[in-house]
PDB file of N, CA and C in Angstrom:
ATOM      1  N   UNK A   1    -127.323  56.687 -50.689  1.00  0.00           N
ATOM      2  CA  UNK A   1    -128.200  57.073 -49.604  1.00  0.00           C
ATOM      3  C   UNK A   1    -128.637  55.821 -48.856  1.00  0.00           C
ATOM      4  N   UNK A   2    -128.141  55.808 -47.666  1.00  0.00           N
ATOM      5  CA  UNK A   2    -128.762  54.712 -46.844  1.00  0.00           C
ATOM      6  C   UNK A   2    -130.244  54.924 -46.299  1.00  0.00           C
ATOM      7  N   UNK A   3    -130.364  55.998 -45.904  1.00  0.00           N
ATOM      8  CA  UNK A   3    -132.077  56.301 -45.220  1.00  0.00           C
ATOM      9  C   UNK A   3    -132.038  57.638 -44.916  1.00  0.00           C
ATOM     10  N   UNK A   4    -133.162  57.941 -43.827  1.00  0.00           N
ATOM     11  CA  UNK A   4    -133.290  59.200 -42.961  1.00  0.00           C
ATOM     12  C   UNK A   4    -133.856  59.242 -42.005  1.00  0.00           C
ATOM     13  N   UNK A   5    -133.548  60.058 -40.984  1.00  0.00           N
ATOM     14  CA  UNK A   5    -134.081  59.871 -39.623  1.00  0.00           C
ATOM     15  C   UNK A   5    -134.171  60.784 -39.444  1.00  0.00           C
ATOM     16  N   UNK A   6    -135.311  61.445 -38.541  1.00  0.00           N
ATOM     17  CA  UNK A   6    -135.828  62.667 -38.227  1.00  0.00           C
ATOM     18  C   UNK A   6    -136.830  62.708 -37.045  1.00  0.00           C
ATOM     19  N   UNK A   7    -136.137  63.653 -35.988  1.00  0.00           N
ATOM     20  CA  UNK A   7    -136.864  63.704 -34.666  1.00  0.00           C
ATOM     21  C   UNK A   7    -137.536  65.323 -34.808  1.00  0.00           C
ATOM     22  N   UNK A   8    -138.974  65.703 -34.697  1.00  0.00           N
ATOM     23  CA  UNK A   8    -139.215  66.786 -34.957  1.00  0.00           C
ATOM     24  C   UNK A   8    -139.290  67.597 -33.895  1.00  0.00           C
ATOM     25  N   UNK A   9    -139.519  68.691 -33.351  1.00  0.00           N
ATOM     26  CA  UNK A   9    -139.907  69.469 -32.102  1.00  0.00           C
ATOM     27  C   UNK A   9    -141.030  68.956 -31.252  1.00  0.00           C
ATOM     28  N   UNK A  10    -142.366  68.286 -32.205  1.00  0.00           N
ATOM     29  CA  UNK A  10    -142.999  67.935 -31.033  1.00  0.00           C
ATOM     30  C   UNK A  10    -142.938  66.477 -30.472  1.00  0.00           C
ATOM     31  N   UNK A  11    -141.753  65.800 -30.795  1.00  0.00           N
ATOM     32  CA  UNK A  11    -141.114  64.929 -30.243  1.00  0.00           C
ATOM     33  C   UNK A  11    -141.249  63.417 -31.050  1.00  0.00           C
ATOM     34  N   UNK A  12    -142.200  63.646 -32.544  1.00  0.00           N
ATOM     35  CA  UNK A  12    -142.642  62.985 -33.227  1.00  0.00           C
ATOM     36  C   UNK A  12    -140.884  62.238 -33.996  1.00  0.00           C
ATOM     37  N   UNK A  13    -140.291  60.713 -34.106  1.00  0.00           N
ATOM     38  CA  UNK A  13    -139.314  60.441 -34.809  1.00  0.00           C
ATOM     39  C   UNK A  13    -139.959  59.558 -35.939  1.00  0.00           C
ATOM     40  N   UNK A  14    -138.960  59.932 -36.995  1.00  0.00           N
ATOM     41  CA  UNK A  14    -139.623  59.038 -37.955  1.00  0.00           C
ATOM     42  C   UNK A  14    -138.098  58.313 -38.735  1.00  0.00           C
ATOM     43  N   UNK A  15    -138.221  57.330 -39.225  1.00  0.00           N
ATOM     44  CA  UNK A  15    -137.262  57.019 -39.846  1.00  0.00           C
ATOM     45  C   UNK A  15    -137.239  55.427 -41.004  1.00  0.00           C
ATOM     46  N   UNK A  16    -136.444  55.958 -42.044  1.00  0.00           N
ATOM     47  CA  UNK A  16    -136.515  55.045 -43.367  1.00  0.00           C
ATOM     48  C   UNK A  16    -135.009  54.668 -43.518  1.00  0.00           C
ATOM     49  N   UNK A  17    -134.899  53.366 -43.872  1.00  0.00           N
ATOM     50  CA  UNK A  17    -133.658  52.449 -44.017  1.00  0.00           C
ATOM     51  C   UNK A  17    -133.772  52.350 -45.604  1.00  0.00           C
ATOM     52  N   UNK A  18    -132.930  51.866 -46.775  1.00  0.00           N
ATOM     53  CA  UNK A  18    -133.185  51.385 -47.942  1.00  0.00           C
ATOM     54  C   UNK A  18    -133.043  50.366 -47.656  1.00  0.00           C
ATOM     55  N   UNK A  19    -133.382  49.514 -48.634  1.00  0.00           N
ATOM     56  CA  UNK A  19    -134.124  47.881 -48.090  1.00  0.00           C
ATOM     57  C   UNK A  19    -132.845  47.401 -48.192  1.00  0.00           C
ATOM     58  N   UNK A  20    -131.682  47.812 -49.084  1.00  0.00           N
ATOM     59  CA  UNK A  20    -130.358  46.764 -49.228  1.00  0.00           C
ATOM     60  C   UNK A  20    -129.823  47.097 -47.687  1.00  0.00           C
ATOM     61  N   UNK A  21    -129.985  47.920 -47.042  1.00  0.00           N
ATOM     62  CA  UNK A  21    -129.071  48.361 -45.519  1.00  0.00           C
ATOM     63  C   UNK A  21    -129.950  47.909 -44.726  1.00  0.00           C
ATOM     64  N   UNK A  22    -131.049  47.242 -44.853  1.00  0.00           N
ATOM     65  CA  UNK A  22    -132.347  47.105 -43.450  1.00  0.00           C
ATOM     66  C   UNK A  22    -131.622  45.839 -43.244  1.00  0.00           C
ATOM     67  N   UNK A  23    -131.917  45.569 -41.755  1.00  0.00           N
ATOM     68  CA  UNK A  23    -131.587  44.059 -40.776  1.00  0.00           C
ATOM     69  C   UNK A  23    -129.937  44.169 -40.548  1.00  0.00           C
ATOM     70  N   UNK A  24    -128.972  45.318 -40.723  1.00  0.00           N
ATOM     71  CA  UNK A  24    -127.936  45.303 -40.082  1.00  0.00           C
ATOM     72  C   UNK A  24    -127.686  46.434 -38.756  1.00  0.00           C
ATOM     73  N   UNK A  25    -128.570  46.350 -38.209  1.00  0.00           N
ATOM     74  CA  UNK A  25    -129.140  47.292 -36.993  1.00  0.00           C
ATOM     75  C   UNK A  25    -129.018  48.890 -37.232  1.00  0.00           C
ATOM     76  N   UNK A  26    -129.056  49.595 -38.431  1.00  0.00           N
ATOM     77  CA  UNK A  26    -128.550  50.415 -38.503  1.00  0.00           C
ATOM     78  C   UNK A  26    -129.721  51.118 -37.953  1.00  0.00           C
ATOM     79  N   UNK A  27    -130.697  50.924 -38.488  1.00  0.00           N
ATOM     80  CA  UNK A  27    -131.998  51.717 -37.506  1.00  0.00           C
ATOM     81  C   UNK A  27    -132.001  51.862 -35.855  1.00  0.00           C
ATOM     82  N   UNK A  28    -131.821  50.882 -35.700  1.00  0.00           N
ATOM     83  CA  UNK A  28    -131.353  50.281 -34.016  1.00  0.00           C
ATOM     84  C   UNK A  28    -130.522  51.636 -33.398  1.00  0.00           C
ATOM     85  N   UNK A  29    -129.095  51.713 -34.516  1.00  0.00           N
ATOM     86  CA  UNK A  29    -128.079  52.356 -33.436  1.00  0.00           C
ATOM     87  C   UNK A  29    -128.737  53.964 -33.989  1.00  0.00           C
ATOM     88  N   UNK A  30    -129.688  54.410 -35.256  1.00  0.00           N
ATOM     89  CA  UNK A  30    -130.077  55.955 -35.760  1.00  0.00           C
ATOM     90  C   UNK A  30    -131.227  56.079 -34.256  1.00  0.00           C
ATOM     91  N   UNK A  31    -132.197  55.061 -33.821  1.00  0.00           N
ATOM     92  CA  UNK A  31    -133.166  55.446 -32.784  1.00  0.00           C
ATOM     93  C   UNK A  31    -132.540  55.849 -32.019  1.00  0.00           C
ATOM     94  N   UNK A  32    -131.597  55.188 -31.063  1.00  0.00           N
ATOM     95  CA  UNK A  32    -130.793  55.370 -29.874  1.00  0.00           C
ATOM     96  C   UNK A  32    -130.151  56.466 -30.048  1.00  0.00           C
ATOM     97  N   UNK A  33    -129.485  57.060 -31.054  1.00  0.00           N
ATOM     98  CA  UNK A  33    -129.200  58.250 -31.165  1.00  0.00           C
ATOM     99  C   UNK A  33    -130.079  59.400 -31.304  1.00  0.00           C
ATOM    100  N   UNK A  34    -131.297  59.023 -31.286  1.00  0.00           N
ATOM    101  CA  UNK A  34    -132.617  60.073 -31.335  1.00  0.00           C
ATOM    102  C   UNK A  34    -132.757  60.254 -29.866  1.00  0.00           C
ATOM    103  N   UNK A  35    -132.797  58.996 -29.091  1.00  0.00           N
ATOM    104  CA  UNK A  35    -133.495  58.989 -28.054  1.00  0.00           C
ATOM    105  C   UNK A  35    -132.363  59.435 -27.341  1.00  0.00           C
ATOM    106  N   UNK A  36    -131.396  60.027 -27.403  1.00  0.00           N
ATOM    107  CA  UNK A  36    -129.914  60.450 -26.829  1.00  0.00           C
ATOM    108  C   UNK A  36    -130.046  62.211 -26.953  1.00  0.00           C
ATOM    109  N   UNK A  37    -130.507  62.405 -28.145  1.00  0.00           N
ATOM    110  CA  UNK A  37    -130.858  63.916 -28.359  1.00  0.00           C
ATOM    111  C   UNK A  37    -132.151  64.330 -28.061  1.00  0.00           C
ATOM    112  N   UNK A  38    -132.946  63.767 -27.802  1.00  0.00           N
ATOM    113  CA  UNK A  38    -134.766  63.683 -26.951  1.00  0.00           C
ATOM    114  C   UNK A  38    -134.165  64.108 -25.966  1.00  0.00           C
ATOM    115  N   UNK A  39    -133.310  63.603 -24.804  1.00  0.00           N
ATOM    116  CA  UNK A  39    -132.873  64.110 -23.624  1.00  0.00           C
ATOM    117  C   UNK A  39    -132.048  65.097 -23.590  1.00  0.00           C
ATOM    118  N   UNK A  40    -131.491  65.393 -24.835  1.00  0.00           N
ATOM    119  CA  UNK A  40    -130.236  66.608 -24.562  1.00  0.00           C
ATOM    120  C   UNK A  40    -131.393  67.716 -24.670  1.00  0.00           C
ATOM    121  N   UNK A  41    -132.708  67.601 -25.607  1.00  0.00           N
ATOM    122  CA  UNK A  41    -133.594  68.720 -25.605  1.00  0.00           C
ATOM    123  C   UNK A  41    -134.991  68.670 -25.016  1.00  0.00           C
ATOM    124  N   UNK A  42    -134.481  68.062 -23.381  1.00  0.00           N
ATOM    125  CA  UNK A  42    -135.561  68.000 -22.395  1.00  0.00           C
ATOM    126  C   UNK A  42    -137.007  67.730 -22.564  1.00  0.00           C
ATOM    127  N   UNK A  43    -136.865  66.928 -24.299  1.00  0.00           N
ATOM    128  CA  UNK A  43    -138.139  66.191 -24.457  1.00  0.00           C
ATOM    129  C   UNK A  43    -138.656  65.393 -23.071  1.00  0.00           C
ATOM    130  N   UNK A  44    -140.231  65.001 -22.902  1.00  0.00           N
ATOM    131  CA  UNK A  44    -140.629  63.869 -22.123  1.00  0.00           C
ATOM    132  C   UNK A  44    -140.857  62.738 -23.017  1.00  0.00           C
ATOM    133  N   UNK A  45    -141.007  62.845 -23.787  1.00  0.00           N
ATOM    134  CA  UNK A  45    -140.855  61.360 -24.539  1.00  0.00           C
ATOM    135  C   UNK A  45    -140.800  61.946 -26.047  1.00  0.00           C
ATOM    136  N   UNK A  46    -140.501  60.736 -26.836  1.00  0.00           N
ATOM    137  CA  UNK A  46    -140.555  60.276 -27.967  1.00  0.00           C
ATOM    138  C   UNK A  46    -141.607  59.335 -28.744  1.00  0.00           C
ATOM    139  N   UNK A  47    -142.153  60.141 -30.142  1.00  0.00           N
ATOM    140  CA  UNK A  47    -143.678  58.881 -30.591  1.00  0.00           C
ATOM    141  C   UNK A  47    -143.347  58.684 -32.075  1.00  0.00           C
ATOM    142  N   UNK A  48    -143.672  57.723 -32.192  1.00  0.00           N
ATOM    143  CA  UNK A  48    -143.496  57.178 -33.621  1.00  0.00           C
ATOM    144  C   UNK A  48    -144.744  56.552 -34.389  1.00  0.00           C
ATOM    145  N   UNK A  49    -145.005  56.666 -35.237  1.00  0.00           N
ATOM    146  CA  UNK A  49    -146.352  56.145 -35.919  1.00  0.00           C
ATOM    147  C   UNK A  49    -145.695  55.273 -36.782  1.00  0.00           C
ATOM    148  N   UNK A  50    -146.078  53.875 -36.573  1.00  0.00           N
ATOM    149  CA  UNK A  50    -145.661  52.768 -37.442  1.00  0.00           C
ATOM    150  C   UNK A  50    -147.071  52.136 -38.232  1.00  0.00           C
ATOM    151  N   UNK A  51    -147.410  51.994 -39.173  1.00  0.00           N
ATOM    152  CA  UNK A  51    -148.470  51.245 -40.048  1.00  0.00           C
ATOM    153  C   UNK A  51    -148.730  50.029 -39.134  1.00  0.00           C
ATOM    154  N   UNK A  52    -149.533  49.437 -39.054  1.00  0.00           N
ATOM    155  CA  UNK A  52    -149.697  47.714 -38.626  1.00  0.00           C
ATOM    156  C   UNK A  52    -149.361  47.069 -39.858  1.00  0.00           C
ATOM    157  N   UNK A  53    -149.257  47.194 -41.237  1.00  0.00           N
ATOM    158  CA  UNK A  53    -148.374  46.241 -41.936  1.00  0.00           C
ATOM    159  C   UNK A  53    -146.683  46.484 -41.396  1.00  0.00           C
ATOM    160  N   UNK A  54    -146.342  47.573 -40.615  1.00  0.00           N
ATOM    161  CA  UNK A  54    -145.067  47.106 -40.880  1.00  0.00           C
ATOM    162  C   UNK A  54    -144.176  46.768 -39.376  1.00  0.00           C
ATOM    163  N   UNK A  55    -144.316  45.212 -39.714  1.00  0.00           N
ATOM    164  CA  UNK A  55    -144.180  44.448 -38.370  1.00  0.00           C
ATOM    165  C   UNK A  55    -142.471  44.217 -38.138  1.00  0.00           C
ATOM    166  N   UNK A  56    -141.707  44.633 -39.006  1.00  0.00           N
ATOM    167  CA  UNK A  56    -140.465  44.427 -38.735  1.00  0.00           C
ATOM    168  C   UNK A  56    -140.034  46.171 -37.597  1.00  0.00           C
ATOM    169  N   UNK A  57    -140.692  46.783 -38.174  1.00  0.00           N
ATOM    170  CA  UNK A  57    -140.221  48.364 -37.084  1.00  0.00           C
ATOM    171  C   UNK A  57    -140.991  47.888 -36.311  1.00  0.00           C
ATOM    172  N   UNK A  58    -142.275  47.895 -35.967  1.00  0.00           N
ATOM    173  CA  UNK A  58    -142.566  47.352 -34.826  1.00  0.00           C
ATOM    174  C   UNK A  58    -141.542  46.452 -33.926  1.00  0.00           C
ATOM    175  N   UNK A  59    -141.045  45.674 -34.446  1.00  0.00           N
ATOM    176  CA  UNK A  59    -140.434  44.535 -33.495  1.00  0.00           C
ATOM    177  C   UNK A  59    -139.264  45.558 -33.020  1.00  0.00           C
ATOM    178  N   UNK A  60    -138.891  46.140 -33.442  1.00  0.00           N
ATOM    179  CA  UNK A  60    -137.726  47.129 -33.845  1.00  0.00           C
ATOM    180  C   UNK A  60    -138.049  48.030 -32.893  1.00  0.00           C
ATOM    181  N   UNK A  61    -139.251  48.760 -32.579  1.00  0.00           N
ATOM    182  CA  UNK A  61    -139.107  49.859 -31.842  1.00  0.00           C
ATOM    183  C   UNK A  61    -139.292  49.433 -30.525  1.00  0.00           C
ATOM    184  N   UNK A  62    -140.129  48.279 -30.481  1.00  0.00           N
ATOM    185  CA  UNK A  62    -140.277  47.461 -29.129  1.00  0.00           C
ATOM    186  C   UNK A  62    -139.307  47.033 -28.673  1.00  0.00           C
ATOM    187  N   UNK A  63    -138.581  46.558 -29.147  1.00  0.00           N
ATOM    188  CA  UNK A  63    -136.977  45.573 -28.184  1.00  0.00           C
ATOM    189  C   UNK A  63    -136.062  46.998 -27.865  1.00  0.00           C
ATOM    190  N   UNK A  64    -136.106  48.362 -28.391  1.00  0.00           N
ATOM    191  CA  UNK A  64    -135.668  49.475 -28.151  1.00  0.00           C
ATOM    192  C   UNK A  64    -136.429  49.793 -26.670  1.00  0.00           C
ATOM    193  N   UNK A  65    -137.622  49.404 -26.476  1.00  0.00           N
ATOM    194  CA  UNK A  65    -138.209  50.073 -25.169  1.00  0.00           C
ATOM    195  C   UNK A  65    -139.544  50.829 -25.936  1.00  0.00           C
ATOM    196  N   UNK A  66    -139.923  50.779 -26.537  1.00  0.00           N
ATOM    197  CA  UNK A  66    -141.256  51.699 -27.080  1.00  0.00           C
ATOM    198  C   UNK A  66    -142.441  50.615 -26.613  1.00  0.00           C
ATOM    199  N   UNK A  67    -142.752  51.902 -26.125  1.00  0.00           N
ATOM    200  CA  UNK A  67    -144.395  51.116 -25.713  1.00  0.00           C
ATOM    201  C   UNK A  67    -145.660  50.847 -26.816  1.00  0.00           C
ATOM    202  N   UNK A  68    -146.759  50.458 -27.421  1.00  0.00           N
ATOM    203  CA  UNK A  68    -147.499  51.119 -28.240  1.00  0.00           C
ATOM    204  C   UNK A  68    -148.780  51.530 -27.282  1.00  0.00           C
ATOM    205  N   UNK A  69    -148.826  52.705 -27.600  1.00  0.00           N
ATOM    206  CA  UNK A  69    -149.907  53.289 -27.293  1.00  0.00           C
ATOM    207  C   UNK A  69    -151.419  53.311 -27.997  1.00  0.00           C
ATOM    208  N   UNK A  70    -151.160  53.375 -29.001  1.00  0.00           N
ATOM    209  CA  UNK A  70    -152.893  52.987 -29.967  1.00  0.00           C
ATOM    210  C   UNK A  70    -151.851  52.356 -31.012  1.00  0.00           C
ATOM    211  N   UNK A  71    -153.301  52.152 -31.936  1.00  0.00           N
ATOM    212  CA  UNK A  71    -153.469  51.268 -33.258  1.00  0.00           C
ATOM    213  C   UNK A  71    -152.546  51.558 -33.721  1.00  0.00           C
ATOM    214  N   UNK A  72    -151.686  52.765 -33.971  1.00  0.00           N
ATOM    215  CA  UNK A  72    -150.123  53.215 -34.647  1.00  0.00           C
ATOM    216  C   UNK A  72    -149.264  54.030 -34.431  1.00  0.00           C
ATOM    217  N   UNK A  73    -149.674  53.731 -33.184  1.00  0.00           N
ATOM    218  CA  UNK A  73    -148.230  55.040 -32.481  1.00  0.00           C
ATOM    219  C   UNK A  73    -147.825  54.136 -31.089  1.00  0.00           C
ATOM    220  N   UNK A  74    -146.635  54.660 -31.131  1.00  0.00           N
ATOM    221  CA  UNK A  74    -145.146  53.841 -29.873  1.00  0.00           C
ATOM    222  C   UNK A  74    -144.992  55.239 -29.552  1.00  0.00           C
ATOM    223  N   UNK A  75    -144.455  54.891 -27.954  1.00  0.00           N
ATOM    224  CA  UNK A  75    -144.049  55.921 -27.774  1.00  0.00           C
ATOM    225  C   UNK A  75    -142.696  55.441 -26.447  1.00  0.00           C
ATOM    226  N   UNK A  76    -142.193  56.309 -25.907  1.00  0.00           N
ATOM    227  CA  UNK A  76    -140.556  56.596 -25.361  1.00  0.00           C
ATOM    228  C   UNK A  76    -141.216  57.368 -24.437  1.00  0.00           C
ATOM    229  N   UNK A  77    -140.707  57.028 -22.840  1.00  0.00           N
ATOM    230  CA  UNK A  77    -141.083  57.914 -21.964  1.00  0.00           C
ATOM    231  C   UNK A  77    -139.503  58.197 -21.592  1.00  0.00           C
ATOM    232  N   UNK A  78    -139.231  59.318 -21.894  1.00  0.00           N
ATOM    233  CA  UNK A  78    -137.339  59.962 -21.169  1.00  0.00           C
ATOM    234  C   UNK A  78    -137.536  60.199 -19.790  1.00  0.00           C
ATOM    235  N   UNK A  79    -138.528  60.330 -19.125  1.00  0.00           N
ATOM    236  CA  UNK A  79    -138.816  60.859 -17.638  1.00  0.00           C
ATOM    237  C   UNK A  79    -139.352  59.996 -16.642  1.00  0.00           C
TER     238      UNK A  79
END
């Protein structure tokens, strides 16, 4: 098992790498494929709740284009 990624209906994505597969972009290319199916299902955006300890998704969802909106949530505007 490498991880899981999961975009829910109310547009909430969440997603886990195992630590031996993290830093070979695999998260990178699972978001972009979220944010590919956000638009096939006429989402307006995409939000993610990241901890403030965890500064590596942060960096991660930011160089993707995520904005942060409060203390632990990013978010994806598709529109």
């Amino acid at each position: 098992l490498v991880g899981d990624v999961t975009l829910q209906d109310n547009s909430e994505l969440s997603i886990v790498v195992s630590k031996e597969y993290q830093n070979l972009q695999i998260g990178r290319r699972c978001i972009s494929e979220m944010i590919q199916l956000a638009k096939e299902k006429k989402m307006v955006k995409v939000t993610a709740q990241i901890y403030p300890f965890n500064t590596q998704s942060q960096r991660m969802f930011l160089a993707l284009g995520f904005q942060k909106v409060d203390e632990e949530w990013y978010e994806y505007k598709l529109i």
